[in-house]
N, C-alpha and C. Protein backbone atom coordinates (compact mmCIF):
# COMPACT_ATOMS: atom_id res chain seq x y z
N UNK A 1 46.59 -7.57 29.40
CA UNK A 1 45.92 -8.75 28.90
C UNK A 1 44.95 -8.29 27.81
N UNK A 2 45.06 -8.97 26.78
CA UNK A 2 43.95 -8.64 25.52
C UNK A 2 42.35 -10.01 25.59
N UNK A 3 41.47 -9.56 25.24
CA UNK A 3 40.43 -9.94 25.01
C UNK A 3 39.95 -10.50 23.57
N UNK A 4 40.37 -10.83 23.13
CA UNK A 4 39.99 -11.46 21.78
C UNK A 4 38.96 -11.96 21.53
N UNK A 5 37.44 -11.34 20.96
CA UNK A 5 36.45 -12.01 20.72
C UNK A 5 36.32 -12.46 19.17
N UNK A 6 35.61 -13.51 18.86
CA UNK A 6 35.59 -14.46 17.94
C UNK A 6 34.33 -14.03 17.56
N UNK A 7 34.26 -14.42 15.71
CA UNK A 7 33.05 -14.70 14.97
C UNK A 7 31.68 -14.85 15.68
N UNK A 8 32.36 -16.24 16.46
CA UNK A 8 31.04 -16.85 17.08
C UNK A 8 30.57 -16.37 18.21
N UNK A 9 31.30 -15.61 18.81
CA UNK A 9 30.86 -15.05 20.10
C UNK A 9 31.77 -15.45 21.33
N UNK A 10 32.28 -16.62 21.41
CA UNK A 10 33.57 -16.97 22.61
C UNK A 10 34.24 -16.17 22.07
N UNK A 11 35.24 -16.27 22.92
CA UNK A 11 36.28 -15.48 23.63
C UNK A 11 37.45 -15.97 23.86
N UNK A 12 38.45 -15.29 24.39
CA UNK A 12 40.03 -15.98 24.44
C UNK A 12 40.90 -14.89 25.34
N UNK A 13 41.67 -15.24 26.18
CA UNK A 13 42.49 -13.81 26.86
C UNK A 13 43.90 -14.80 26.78
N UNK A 14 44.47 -13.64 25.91
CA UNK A 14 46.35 -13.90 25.73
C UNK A 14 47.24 -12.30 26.67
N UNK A 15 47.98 -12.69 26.98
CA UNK A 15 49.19 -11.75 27.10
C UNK A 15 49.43 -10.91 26.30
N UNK A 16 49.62 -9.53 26.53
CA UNK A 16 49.96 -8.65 25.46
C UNK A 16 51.19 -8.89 24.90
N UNK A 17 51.91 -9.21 25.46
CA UNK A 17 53.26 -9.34 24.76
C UNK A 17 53.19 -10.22 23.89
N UNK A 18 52.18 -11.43 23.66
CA UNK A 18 52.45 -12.11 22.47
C UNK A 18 51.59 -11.27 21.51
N UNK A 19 50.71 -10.33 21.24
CA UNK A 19 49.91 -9.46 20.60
C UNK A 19 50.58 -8.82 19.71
N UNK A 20 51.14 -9.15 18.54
CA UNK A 20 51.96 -8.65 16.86
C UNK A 20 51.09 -7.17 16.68
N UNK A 21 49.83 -7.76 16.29
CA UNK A 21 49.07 -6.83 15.03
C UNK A 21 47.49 -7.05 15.14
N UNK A 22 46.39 -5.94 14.62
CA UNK A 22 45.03 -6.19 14.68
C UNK A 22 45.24 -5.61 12.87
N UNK A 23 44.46 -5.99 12.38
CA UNK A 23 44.20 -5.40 10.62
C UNK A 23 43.36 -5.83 9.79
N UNK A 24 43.02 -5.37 9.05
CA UNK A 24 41.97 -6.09 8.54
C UNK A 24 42.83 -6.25 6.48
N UNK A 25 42.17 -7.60 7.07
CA UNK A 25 42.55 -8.29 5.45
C UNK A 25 41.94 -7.57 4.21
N UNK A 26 42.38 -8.17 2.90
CA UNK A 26 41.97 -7.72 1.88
C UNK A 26 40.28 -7.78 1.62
N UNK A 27 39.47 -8.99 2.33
CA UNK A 27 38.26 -9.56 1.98
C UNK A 27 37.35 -8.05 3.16
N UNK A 28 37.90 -7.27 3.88
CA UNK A 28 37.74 -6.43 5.15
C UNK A 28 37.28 -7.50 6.84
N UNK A 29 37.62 -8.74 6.62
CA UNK A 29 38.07 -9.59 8.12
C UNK A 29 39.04 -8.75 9.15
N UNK A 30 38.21 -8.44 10.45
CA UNK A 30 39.58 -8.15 11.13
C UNK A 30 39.74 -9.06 11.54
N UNK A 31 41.79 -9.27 11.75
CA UNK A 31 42.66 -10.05 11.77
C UNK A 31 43.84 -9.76 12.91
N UNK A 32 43.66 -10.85 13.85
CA UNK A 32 44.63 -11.00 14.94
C UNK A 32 45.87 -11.46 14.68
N UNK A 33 46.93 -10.76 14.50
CA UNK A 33 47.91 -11.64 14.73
C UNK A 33 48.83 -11.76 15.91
N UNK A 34 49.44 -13.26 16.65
CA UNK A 34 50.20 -13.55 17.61
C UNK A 34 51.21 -13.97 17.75
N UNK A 35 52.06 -14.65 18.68
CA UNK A 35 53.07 -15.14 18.71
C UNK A 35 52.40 -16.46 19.39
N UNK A 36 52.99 -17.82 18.76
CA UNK A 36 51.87 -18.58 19.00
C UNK A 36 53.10 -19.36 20.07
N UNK A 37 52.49 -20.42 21.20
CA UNK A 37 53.08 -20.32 22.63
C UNK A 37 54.01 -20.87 22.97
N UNK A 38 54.49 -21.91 21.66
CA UNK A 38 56.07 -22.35 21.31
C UNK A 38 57.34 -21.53 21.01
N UNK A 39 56.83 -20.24 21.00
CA UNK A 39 57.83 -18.67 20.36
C UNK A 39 58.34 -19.15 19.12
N UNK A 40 57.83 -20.14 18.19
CA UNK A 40 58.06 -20.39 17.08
C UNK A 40 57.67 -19.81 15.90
N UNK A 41 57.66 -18.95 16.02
CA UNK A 41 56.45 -18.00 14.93
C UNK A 41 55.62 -17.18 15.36
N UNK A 42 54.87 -16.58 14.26
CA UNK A 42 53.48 -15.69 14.67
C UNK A 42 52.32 -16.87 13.84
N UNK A 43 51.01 -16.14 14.34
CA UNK A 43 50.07 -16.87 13.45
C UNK A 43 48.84 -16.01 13.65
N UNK A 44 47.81 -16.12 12.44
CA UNK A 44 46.81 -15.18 12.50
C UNK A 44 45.14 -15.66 12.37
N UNK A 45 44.69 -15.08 13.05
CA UNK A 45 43.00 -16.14 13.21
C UNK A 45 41.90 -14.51 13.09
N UNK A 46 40.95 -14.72 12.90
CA UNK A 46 39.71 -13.77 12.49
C UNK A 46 39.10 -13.68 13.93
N UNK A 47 39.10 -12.22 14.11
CA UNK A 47 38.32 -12.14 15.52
C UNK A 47 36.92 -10.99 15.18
N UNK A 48 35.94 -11.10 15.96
CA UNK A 48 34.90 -9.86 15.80
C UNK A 48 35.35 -8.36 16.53
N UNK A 49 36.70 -8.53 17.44
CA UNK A 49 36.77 -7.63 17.86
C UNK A 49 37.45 -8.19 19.40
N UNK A 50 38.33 -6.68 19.82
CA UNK A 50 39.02 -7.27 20.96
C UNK A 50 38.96 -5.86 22.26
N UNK A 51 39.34 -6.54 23.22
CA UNK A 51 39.46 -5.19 24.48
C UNK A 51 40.59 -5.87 25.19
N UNK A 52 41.23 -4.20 25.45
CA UNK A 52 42.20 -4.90 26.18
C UNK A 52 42.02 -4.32 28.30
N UNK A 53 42.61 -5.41 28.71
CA UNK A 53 42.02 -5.35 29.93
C UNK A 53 43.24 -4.93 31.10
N UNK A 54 42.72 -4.05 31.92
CA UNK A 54 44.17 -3.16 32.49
C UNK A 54 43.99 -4.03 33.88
N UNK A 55 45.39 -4.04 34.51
CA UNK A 55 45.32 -4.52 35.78
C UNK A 55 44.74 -3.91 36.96
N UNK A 56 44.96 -4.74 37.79
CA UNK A 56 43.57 -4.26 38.70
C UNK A 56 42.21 -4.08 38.74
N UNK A 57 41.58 -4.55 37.35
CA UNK A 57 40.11 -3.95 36.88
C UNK A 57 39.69 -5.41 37.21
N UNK A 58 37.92 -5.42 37.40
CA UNK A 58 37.77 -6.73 37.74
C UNK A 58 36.44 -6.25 36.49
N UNK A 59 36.85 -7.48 35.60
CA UNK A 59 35.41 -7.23 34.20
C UNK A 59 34.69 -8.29 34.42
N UNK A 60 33.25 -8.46 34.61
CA UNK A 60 32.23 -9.23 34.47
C UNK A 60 31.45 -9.12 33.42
């Protein structure tokens, strides 16, 4: 499971398997890209940063 934190400070947890790419754009934004939940595509949104979270771990 990935952790996707945002600009603003929320948060988001997706499946790794929809998890493409992390990179940072031309402007230096890092940049999430996914498989968005229709399997119709990928798509890409600006995050501050992400963790990814192993099973069995309990994160507070």
């Amino acid at each position: 499971m990935l952790k996707y934190i945002y600009p603003d400070g929320t948060h988001c947890y997706r499946a790794i398997h929809s998890a493409h790419a992390v990179f940072r754009n031309p402007e230096g934004k890092l940049i999430a890209r996914a498989e968005k939940a229709d399997r119709s595509g990928m798509y890409e949104f600006e995050i501050k940063g992400f963790e990814i979270l192993g099973p069995g771990v309990v994160y507070d």
